[in-house]
C-alpha atoms as a PDB file:
ATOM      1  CA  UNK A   1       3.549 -77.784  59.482  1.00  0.00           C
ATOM      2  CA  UNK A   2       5.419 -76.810  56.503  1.00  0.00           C
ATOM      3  CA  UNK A   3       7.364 -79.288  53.857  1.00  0.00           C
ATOM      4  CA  UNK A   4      10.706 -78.455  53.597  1.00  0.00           C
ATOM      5  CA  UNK A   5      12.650 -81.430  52.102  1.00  0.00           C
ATOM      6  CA  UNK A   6      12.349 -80.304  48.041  1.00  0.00           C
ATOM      7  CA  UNK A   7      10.589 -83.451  47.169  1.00  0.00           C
ATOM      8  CA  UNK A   8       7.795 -82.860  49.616  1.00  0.00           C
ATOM      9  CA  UNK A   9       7.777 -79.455  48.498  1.00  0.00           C
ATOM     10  CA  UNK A  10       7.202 -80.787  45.084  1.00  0.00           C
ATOM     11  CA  UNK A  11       4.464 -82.939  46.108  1.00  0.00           C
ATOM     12  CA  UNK A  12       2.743 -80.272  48.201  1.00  0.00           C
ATOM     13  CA  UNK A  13       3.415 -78.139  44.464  1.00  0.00           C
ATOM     14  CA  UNK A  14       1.847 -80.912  42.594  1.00  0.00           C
ATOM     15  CA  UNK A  15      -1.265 -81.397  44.470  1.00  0.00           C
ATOM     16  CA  UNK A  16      -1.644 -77.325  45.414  1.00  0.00           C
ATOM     17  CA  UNK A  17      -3.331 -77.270  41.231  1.00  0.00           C
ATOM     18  CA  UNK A  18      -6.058 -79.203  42.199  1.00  0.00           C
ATOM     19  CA  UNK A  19      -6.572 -78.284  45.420  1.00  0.00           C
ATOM     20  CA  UNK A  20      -7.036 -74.232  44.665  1.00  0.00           C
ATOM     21  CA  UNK A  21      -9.309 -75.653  41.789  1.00  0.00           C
ATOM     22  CA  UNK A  22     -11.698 -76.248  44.863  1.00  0.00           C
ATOM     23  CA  UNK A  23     -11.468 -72.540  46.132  1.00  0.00           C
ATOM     24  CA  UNK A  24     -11.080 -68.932  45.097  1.00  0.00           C
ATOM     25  CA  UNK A  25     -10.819 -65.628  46.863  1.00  0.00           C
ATOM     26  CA  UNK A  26     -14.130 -66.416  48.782  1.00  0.00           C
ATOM     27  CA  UNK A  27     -14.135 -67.223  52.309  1.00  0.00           C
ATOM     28  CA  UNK A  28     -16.693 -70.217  51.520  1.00  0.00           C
ATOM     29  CA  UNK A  29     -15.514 -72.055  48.519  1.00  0.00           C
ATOM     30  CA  UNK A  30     -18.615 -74.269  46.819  1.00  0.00           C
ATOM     31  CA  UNK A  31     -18.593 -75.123  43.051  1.00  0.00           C
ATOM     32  CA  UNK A  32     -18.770 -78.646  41.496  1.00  0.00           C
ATOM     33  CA  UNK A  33     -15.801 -80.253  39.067  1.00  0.00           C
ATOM     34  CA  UNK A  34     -18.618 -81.710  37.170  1.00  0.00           C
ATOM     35  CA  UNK A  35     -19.700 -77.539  35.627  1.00  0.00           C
ATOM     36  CA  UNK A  36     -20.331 -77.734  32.374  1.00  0.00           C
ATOM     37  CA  UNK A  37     -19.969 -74.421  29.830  1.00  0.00           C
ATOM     38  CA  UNK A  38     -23.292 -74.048  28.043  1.00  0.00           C
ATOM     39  CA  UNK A  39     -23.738 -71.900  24.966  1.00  0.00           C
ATOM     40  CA  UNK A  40     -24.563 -68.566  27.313  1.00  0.00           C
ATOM     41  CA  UNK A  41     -21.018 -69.376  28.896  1.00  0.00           C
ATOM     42  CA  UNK A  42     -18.734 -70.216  26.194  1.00  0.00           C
ATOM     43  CA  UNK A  43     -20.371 -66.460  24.330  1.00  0.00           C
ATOM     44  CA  UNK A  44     -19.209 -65.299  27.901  1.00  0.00           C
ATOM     45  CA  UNK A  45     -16.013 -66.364  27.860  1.00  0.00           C
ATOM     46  CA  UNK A  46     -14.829 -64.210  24.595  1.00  0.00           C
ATOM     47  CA  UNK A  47     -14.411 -61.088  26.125  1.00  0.00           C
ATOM     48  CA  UNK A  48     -14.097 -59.669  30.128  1.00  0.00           C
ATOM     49  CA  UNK A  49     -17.218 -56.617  30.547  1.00  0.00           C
ATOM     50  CA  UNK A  50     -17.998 -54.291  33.238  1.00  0.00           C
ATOM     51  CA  UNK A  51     -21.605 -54.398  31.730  1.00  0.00           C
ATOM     52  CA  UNK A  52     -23.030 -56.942  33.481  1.00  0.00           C
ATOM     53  CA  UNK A  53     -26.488 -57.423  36.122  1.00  0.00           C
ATOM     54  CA  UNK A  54     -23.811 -57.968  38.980  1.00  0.00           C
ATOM     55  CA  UNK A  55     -24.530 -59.195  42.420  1.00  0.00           C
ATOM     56  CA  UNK A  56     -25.139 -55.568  44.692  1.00  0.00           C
ATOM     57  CA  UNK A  57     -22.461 -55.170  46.880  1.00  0.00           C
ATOM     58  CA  UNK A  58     -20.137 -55.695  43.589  1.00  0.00           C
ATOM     59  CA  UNK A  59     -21.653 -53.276  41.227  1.00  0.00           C
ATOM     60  CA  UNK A  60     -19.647 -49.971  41.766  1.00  0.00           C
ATOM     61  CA  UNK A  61     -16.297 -49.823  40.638  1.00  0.00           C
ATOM     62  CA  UNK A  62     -13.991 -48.156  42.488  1.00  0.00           C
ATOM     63  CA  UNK A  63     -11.456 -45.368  41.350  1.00  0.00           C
ATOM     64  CA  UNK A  64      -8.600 -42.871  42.500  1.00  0.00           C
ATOM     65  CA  UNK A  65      -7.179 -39.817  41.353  1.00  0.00           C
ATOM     66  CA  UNK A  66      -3.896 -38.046  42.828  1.00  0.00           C
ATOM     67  CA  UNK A  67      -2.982 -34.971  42.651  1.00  0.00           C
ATOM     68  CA  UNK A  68       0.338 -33.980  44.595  1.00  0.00           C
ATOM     69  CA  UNK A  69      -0.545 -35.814  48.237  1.00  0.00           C
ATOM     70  CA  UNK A  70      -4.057 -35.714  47.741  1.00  0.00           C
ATOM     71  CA  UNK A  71      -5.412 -38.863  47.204  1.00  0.00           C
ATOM     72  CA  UNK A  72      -9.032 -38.734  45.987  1.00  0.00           C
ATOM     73  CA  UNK A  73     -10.781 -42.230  46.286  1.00  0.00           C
ATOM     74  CA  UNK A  74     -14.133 -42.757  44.830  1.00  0.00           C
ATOM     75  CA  UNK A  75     -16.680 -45.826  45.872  1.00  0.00           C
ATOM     76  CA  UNK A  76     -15.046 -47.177  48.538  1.00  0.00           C
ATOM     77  CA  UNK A  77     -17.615 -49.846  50.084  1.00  0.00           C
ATOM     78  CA  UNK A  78     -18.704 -49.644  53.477  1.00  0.00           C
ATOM     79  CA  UNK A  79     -22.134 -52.189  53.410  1.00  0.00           C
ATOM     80  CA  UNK A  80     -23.887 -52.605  56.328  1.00  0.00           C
ATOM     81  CA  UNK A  81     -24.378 -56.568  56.982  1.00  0.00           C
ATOM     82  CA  UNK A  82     -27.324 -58.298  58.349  1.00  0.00           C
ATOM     83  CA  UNK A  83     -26.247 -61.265  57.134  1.00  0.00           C
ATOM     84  CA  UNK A  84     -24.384 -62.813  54.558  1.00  0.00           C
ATOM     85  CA  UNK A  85     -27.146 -62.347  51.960  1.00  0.00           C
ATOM     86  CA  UNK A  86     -28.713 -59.579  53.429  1.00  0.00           C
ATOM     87  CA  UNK A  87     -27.228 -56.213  53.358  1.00  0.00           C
ATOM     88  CA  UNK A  88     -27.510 -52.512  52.151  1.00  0.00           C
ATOM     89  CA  UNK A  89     -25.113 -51.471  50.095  1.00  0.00           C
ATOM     90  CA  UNK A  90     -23.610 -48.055  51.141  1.00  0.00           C
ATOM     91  CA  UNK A  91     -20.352 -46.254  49.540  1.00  0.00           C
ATOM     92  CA  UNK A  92     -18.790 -43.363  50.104  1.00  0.00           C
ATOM     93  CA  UNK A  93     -15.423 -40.630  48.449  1.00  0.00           C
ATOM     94  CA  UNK A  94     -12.897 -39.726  50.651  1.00  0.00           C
ATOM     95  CA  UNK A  95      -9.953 -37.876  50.151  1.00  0.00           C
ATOM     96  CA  UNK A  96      -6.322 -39.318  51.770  1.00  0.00           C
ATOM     97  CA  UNK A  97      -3.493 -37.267  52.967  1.00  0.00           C
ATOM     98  CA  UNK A  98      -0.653 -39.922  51.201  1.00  0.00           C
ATOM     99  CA  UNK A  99       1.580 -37.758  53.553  1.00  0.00           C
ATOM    100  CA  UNK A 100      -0.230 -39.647  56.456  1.00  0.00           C
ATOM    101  CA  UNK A 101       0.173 -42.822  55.001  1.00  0.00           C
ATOM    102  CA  UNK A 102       2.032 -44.674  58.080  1.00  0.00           C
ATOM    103  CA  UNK A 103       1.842 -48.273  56.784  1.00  0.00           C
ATOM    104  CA  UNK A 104       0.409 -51.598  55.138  1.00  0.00           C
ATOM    105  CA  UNK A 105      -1.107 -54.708  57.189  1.00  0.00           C
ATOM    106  CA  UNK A 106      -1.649 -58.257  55.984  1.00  0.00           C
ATOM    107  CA  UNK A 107      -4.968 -59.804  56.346  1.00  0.00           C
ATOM    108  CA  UNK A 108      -5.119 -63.532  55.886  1.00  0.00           C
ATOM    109  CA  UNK A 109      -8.795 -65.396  56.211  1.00  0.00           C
ATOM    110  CA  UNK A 110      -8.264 -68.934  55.957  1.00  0.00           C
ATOM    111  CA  UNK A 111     -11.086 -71.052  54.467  1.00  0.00           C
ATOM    112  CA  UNK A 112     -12.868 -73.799  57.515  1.00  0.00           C
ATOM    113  CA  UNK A 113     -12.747 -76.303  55.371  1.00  0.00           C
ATOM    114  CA  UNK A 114      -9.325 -76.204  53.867  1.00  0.00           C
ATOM    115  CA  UNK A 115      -7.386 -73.952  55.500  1.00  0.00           C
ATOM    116  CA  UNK A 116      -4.249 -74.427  53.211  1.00  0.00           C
ATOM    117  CA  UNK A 117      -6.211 -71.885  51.031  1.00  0.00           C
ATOM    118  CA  UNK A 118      -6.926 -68.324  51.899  1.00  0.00           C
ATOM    119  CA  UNK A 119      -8.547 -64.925  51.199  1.00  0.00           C
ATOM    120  CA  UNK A 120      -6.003 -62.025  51.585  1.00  0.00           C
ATOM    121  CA  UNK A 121      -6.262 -58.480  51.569  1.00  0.00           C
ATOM    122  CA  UNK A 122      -3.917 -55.534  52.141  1.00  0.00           C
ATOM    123  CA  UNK A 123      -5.086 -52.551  54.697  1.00  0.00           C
ATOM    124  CA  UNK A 124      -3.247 -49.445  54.142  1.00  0.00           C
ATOM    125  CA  UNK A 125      -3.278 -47.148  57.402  1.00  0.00           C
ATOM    126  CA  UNK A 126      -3.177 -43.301  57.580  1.00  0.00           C
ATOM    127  CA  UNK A 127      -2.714 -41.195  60.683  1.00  0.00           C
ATOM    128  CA  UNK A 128      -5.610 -39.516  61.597  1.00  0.00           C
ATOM    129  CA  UNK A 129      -7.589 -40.679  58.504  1.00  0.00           C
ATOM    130  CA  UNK A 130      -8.543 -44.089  58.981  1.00  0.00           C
ATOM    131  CA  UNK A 131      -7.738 -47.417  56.802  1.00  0.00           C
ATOM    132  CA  UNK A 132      -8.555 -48.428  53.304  1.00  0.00           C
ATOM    133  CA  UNK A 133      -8.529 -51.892  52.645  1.00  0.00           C
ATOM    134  CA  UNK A 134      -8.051 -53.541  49.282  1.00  0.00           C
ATOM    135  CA  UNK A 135      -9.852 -56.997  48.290  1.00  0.00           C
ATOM    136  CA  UNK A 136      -9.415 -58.572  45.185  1.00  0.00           C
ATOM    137  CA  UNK A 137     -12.201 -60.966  44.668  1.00  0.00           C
ATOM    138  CA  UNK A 138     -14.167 -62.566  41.880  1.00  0.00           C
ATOM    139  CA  UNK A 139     -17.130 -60.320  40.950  1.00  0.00           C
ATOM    140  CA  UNK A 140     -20.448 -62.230  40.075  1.00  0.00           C
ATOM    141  CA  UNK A 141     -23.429 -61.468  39.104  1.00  0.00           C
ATOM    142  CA  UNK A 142     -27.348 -61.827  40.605  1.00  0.00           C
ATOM    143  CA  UNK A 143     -28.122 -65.304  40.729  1.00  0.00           C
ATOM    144  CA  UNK A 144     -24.552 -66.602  39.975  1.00  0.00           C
ATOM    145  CA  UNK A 145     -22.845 -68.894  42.723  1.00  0.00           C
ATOM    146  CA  UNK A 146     -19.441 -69.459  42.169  1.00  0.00           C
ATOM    147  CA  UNK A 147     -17.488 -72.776  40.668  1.00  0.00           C
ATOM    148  CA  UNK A 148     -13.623 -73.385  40.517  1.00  0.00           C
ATOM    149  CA  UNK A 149     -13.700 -74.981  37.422  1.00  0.00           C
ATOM    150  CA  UNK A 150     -15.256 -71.382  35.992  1.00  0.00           C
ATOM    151  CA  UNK A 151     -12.964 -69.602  37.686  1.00  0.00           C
ATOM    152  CA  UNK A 152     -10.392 -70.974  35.304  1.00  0.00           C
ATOM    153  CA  UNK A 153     -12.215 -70.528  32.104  1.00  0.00           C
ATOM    154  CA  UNK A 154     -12.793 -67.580  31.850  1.00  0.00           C
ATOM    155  CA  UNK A 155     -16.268 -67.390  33.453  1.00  0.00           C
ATOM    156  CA  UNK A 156     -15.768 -64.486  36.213  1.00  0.00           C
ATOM    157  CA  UNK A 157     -14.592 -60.885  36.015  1.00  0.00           C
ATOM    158  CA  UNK A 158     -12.003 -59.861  38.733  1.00  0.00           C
ATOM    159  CA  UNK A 159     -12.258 -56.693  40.961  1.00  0.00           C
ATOM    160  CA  UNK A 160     -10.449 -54.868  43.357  1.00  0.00           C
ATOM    161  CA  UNK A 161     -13.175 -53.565  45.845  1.00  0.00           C
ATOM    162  CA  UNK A 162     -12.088 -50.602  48.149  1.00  0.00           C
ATOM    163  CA  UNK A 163     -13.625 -50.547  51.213  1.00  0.00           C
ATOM    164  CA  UNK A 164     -13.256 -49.833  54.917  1.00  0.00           C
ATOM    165  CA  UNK A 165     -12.652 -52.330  57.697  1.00  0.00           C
ATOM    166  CA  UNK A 166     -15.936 -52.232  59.396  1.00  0.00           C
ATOM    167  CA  UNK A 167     -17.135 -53.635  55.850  1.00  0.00           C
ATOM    168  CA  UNK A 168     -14.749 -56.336  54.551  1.00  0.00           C
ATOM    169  CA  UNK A 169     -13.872 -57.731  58.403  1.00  0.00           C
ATOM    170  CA  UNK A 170     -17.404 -57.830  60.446  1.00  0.00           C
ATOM    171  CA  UNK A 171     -18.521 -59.708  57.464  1.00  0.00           C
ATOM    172  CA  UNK A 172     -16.296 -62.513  57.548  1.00  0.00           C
ATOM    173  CA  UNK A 173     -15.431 -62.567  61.837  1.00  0.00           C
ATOM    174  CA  UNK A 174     -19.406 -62.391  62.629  1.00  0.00           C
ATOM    175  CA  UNK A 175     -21.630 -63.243  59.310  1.00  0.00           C
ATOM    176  CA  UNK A 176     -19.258 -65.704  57.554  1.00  0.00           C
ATOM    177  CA  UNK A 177     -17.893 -67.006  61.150  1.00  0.00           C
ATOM    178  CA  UNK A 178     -14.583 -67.118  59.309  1.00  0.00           C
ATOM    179  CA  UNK A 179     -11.222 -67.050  61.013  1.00  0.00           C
ATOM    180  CA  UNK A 180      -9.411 -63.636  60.158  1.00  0.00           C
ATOM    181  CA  UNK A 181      -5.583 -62.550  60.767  1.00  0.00           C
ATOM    182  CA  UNK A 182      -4.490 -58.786  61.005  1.00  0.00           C
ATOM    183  CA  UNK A 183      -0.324 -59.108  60.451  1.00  0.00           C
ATOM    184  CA  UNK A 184       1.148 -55.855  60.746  1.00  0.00           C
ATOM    185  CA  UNK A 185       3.686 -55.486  57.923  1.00  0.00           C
ATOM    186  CA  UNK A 186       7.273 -54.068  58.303  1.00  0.00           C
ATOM    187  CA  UNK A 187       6.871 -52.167  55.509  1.00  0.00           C
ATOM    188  CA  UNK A 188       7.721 -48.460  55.501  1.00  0.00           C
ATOM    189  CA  UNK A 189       5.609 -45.276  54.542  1.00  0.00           C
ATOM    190  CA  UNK A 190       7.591 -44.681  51.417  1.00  0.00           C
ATOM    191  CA  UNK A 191       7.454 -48.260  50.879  1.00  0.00           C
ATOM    192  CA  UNK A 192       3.323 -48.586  51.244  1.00  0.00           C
ATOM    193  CA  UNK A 193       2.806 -45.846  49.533  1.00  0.00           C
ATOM    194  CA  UNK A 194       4.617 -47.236  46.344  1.00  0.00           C
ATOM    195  CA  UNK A 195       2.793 -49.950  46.835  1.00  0.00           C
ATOM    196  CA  UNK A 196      -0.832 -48.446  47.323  1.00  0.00           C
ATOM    197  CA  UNK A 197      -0.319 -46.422  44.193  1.00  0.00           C
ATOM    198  CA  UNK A 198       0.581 -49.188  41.801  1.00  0.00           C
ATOM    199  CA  UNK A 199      -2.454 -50.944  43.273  1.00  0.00           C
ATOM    200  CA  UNK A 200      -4.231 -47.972  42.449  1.00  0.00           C
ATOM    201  CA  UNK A 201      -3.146 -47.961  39.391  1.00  0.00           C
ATOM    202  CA  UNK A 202      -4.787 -51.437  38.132  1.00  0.00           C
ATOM    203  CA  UNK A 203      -7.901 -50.013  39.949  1.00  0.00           C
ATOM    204  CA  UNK A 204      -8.535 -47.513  37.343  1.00  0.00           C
ATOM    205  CA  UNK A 205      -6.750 -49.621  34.679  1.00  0.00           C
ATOM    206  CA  UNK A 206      -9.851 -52.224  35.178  1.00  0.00           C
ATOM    207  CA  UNK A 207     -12.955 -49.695  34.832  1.00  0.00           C
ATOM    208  CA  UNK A 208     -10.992 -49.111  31.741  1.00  0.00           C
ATOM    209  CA  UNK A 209      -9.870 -52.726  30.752  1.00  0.00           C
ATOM    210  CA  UNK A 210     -11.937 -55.122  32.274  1.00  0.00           C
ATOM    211  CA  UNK A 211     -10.318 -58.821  33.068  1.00  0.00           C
ATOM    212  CA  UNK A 212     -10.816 -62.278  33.658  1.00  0.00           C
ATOM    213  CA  UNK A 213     -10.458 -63.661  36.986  1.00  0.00           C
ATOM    214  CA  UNK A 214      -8.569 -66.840  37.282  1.00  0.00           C
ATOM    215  CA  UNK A 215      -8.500 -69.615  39.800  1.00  0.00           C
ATOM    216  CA  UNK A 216      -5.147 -69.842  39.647  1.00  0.00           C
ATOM    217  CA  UNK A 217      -3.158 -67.285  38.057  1.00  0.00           C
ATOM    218  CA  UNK A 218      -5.419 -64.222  38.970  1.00  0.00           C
ATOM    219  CA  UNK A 219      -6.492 -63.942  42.138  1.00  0.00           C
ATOM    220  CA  UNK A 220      -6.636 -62.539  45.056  1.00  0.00           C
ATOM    221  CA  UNK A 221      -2.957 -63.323  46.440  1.00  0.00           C
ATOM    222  CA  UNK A 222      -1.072 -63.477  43.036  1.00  0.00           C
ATOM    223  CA  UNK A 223      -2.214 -60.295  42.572  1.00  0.00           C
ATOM    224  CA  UNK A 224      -0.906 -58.918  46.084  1.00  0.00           C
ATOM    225  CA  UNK A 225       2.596 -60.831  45.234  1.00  0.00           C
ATOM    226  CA  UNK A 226       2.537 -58.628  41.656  1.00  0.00           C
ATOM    227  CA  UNK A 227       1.884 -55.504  43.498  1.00  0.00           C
ATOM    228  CA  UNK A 228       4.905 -56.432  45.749  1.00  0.00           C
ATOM    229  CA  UNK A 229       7.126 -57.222  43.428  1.00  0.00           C
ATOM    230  CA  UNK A 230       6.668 -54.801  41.164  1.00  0.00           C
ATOM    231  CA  UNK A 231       7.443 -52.360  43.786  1.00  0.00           C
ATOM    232  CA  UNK A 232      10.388 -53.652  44.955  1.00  0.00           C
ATOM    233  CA  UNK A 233      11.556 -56.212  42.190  1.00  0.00           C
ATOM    234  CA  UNK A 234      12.068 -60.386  43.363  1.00  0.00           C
ATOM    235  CA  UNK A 235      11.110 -59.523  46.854  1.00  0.00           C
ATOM    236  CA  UNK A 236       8.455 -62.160  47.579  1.00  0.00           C
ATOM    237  CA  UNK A 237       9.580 -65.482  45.769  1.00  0.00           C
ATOM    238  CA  UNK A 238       7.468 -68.174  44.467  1.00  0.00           C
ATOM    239  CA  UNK A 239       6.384 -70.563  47.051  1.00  0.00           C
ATOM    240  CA  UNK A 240       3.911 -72.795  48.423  1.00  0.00           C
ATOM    241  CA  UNK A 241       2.321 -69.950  50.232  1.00  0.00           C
ATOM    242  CA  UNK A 242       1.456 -68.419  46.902  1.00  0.00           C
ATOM    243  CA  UNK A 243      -0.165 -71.158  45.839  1.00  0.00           C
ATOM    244  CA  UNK A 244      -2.071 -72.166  49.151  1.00  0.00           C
ATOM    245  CA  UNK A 245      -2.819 -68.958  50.121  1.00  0.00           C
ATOM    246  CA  UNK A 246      -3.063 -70.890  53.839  1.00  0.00           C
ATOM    247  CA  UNK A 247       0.493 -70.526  54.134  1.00  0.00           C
ATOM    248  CA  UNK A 248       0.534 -67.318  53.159  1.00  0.00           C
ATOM    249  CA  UNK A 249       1.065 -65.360  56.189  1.00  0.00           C
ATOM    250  CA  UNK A 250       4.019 -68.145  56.793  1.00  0.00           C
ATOM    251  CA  UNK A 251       5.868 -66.817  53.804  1.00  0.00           C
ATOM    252  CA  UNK A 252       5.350 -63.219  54.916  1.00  0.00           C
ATOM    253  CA  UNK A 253       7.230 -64.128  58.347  1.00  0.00           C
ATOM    254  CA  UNK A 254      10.054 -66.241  57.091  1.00  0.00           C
ATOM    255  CA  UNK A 255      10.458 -63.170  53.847  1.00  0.00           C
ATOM    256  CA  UNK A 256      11.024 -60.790  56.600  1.00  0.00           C
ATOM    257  CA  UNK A 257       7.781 -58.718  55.618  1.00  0.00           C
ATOM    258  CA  UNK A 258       6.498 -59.494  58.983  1.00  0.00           C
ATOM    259  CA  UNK A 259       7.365 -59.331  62.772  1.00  0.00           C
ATOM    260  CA  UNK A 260      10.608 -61.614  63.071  1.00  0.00           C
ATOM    261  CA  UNK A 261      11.129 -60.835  66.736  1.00  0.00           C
ATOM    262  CA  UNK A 262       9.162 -63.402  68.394  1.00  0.00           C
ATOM    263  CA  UNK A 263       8.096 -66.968  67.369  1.00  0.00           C
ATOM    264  CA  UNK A 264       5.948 -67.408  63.764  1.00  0.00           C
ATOM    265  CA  UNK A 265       3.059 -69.255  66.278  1.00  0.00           C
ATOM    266  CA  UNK A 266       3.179 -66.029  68.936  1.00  0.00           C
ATOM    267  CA  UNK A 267       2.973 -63.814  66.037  1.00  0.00           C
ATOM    268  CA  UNK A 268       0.280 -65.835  64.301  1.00  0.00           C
ATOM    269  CA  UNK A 269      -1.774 -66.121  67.677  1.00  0.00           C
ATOM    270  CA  UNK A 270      -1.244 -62.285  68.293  1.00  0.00           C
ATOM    271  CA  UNK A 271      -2.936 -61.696  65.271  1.00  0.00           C
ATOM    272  CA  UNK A 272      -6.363 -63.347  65.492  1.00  0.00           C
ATOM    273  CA  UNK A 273      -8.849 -60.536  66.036  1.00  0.00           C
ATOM    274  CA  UNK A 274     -12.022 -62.323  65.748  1.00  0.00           C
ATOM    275  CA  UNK A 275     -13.136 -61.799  69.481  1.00  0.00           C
ATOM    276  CA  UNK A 276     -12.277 -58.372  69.564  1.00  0.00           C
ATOM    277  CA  UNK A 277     -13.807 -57.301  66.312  1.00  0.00           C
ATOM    278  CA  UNK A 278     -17.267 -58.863  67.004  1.00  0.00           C
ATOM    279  CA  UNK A 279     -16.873 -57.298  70.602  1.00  0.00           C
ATOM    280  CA  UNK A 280     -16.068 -53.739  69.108  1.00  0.00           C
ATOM    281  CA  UNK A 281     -18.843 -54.139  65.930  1.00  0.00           C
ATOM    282  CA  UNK A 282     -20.294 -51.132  66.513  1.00  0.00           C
ATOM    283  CA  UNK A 283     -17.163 -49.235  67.687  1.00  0.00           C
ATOM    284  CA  UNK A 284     -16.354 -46.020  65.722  1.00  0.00           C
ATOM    285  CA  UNK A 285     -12.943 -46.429  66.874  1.00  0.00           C
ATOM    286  CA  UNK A 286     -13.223 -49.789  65.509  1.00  0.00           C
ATOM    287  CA  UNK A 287      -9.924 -50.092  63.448  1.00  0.00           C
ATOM    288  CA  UNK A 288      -7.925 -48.971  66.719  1.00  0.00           C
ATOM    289  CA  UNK A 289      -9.935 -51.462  69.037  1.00  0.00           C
ATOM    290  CA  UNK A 290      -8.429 -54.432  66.921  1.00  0.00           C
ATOM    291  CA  UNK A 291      -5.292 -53.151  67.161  1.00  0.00           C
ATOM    292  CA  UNK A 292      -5.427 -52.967  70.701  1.00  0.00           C
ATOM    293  CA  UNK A 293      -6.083 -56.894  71.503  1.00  0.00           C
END
């Protein structure tokens, strides 16, 4: 249920701080409030790098180049999952048609344990050529788990990983056993294409210009939200659904960004695809068989 008196939004405001200080753009939050920044950490925290022993499946930056229609992407991800922890790491180039570009969907994985907070990614869908999907997650390296309180000094790089759907989604529906949401956006082509490219855009800016992540200010929905709005200025206002990312897919829908025609709860229930994702793992028409449920 959603607040809507402004007081109890202002409560739900007051306490949404501390409680995405317990998560970040992980679909397993863990960390302790009690991390303490040693000497090797507070060196750390100086200055973002992109030279680092990372963990493997988030060592390869990702990049794009356009020329005309022809969108060249370089290292997008597609790791094939054992489990969780075990995994070969496989990428790939592709070039995209922007031409084809048809439209933008809305994933939404809500954490198990606190659902008010999210992961959320953006899957951009071309005719004929498949789907990229872009995940903006804290990038850590071997041996490093990851803690809120870090995440908000300056303790984690962020990157945008490119990948395609039978990476990012298997591994949450089957290995993570992680609820996952597939909203399909209203969004036009002209208007996911603008989008795509100023996402783009930061992907190249940060093999360039490294960054912090940030619990709160830099992660993986605030950055969707910037993308959005700088595309088409003040279209997705602040809200509780920014800042519990659980609610996310509620702001979409009431913003207009989503399917309006039915009932929020239809639409919502519409767009589980757990079942048929695990059912269609090793489809290779696998992003049309979850579209299909």
């Amino acid at each position: 249920m959603r607040e809507t008196h402004p007081l109890c939004r202002f409560a739900v405001a007051a306490t949404a701080a501390v409680a995405a200080l317990l998560a970040g753009c992980q679909s397993t939050p863990s960390g302790s409030l009690l991390t303490v920044l040693g000497p090797t950490e507070l060196t750390k925290a100086i200055r973002p790098s992109n030279d680092r022993n990372w963990d493997p499946n988030l060592a390869v930056l990702p990049h794009a180049q356009l020329r005309g229609d022809q969108l060249s992407v370089f290292n997008i991800r597609n790791t094939q999952y054992i489990s969780e922890q075990d995994y070969v790491v496989r990428h790939y180039d592709k070039t995209f048609d922007l031409s084809r570009l048809e439209n933008v969907d809305f994933i939404v994985v809500p954490f198990k344990q606190t659902p008010e907070l999210a992961h959320t990614m953006l899957t951009f869908g071309f005719r004929d050529q498949g789907n990229l999907v872009v995940s903006v997650e804290v990038r850590t390296e071997q041996g490093e788990s990851y803690s809120a309180v870090k995440g908000s000094m300056r303790q984690y790089e962020l990157m945008y990983i490119l990948a395609d759907e039978r990476d990012v989604i298997p591994l949450r529906t089957k290995h993570r056993d992680v609820d996952v949401y597939l909203y399909p956006t209203r969004a036009t082509p002209e208007q996911s294409r603008a989008l795509l490219l100023d996402i783009l855009a930061r992907v190249n800016k940060l093999n360039l210009q490294p960054e912090f992540y940030d619990t709160l200010t830099n992660n993986c929905t605030t950055n969707i939200v910037a993308h959005i709005n700088r595309t088409i200025p003040g279209r997705v206002p602040f809200d509780i659904g920014v800042v519990l990312p659980g609610y996310a897919d509620r702001l979409a829908y009431d913003q207009g960004l989503l399917n309006t025609q039915t009932t929020f709860e239809k639409t919502r229930r519409d767009a589980y695809i757990n079942r048929v994702a695990n059912r269609h793992l090793d489809d290779p028409d696998f992003s049309l068989r979850i579209r299909q449920r």
